[in-house]
Protein backbone atom coordinates (compact mmCIF):
# COMPACT_ATOMS: atom_id res chain seq x y z
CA UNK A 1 -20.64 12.16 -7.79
CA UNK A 2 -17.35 12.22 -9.23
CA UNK A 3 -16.27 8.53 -10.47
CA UNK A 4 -12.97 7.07 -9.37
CA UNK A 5 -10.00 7.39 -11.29
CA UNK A 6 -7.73 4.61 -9.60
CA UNK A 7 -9.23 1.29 -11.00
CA UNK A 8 -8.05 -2.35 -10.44
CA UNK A 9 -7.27 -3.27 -14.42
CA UNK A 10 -5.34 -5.76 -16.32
CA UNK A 11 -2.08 -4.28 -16.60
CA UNK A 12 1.31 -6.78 -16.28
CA UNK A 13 2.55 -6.54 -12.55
CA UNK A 14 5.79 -7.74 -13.63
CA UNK A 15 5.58 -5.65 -16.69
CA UNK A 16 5.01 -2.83 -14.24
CA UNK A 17 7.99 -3.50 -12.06
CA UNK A 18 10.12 -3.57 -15.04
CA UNK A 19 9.98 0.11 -15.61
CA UNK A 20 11.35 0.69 -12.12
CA UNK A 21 14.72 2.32 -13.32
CA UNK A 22 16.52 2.39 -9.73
CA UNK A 23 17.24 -1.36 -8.84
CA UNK A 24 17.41 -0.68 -5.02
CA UNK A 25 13.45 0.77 -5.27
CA UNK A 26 12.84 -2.12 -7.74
CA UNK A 27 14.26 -4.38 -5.11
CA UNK A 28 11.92 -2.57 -2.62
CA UNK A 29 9.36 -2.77 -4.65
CA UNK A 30 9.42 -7.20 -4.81
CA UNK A 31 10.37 -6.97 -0.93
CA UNK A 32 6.81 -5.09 -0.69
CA UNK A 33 5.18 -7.24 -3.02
CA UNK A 34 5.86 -10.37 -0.90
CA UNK A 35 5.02 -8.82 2.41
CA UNK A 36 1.52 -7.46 1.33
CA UNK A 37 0.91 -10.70 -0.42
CA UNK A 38 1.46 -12.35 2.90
CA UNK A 39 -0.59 -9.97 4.76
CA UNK A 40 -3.55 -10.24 2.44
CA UNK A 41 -3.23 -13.32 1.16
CA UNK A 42 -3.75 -11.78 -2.59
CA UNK A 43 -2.21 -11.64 -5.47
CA UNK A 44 -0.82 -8.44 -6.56
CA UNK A 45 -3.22 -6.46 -8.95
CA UNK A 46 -2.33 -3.05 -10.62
CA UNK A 47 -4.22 0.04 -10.06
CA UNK A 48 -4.31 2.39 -12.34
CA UNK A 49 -1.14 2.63 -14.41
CA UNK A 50 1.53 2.98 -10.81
CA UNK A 51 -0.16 1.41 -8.15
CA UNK A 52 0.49 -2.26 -6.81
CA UNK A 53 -2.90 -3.34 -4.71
CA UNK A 54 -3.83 -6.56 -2.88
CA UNK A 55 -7.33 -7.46 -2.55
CA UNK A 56 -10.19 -5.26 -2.83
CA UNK A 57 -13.11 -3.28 -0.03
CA UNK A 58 -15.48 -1.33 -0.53
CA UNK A 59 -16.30 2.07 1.20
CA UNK A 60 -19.16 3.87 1.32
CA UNK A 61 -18.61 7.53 3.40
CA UNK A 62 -21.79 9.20 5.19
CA UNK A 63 -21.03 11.99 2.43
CA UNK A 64 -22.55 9.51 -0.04
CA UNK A 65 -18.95 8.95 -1.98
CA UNK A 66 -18.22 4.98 -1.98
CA UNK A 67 -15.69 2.89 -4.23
CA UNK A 68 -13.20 0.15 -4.04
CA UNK A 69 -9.52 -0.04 -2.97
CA UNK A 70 -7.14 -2.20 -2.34
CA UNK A 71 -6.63 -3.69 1.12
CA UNK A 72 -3.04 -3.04 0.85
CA UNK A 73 -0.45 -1.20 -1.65
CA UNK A 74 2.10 0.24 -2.68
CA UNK A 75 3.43 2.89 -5.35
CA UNK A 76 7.24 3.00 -6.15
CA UNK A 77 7.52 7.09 -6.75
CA UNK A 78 10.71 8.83 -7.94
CA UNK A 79 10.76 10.63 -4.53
CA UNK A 80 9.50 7.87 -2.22
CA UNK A 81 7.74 4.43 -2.22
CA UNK A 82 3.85 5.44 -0.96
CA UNK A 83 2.11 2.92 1.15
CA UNK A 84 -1.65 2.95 1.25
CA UNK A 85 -3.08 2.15 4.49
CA UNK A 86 -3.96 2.86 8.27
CA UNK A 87 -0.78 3.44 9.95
CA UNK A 88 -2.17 4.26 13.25
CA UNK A 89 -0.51 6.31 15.87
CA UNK A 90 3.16 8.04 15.73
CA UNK A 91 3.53 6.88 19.10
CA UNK A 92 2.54 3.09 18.59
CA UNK A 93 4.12 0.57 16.29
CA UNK A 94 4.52 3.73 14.40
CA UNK A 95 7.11 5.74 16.17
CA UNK A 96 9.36 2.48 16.20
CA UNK A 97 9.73 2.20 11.89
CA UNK A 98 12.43 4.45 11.35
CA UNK A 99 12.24 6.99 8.81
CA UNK A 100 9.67 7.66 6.84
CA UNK A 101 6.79 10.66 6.80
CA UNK A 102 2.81 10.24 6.49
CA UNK A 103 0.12 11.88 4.40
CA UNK A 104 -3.88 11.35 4.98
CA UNK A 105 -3.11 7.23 4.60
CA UNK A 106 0.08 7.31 2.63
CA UNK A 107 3.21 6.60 4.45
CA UNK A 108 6.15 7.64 2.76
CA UNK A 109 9.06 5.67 2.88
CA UNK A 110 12.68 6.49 0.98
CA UNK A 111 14.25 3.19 0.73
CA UNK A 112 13.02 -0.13 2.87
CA UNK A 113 16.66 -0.17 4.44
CA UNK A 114 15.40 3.15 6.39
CA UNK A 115 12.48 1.27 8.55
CA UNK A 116 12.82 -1.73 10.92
CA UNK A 117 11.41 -4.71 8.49
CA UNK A 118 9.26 -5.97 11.34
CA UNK A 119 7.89 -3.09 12.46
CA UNK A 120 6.52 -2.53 8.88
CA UNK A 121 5.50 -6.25 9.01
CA UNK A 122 2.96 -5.61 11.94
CA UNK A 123 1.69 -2.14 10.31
CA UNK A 124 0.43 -3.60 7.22
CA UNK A 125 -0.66 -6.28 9.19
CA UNK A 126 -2.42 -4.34 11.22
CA UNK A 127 -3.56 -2.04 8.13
CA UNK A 128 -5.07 -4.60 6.40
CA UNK A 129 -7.12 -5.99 9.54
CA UNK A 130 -8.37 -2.86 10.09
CA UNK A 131 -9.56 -2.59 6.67
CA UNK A 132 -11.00 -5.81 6.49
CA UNK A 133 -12.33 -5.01 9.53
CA UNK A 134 -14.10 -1.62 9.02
CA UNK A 135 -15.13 -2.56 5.51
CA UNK A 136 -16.35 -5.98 6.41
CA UNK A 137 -14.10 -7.45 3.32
């Protein structure tokens, strides 16, 4: 079984957010920091070299493939900021964020000033009590 590639390590957070070269997704990037801190109640941890993650679960899939990942985060992207999570339903809490587009659990978001700050509030809420839920973290 293949090993995972995306590792908590001990690379500099703030270090990290320094090389954000746009100041509005830098900005974006703090604004996330705070609310997934909140949420989890973790300090932020990188991932690999571009991910931001809170906390830690482990899975374990009936395929036999099992890991850990962060209960929340966040990547700043050239494109879009990514959001790892469970987003639930397009026509829940979902439907009401604004703009943004989803992957498998990646939720893509162009700039914060696009989605209703609340909304986002309760989804990685939400995200992070279903993980803690379903991976009994």
């Amino acid at each position: 079984m293949a090993e995972n590639k995306t590792k908590p390590n001990n690379l500099s957070v703030p270090e990290f957010m320094e090389t954000i070269a746009d100041p509005a997704r830098r900005a974006d990037a703090e604004a996330l920091i705070k609310l997934m801190r909140k949420a989890t109640g973790e300090k932020p941890k990188m991932w690999g070299g571009a991910i931001v993650g809170f906390g830690s679960c482990h899975y374990k899939y009936e395929s036999g493939r099992e890991g850990d990942m962060p209960l929340a985060g966040f990547s700043p992207r050239k494109a879009a900021t990514v959001l790892y999570g469970s987003w639930g339903e397009p026509d829940g809490l979902l439907g009401k964020l604004g703009k943004y587009s989803t992957g498998k659990s990646c939720l893509y978001i162009k700039k914060l000033a696009d989605v209703d700050a609340k909304v986002l509030k309760a989804l990685i809420d939400e995200s992070v009590a279903s993980a803690r839920a379903r991976y009994k973290s």
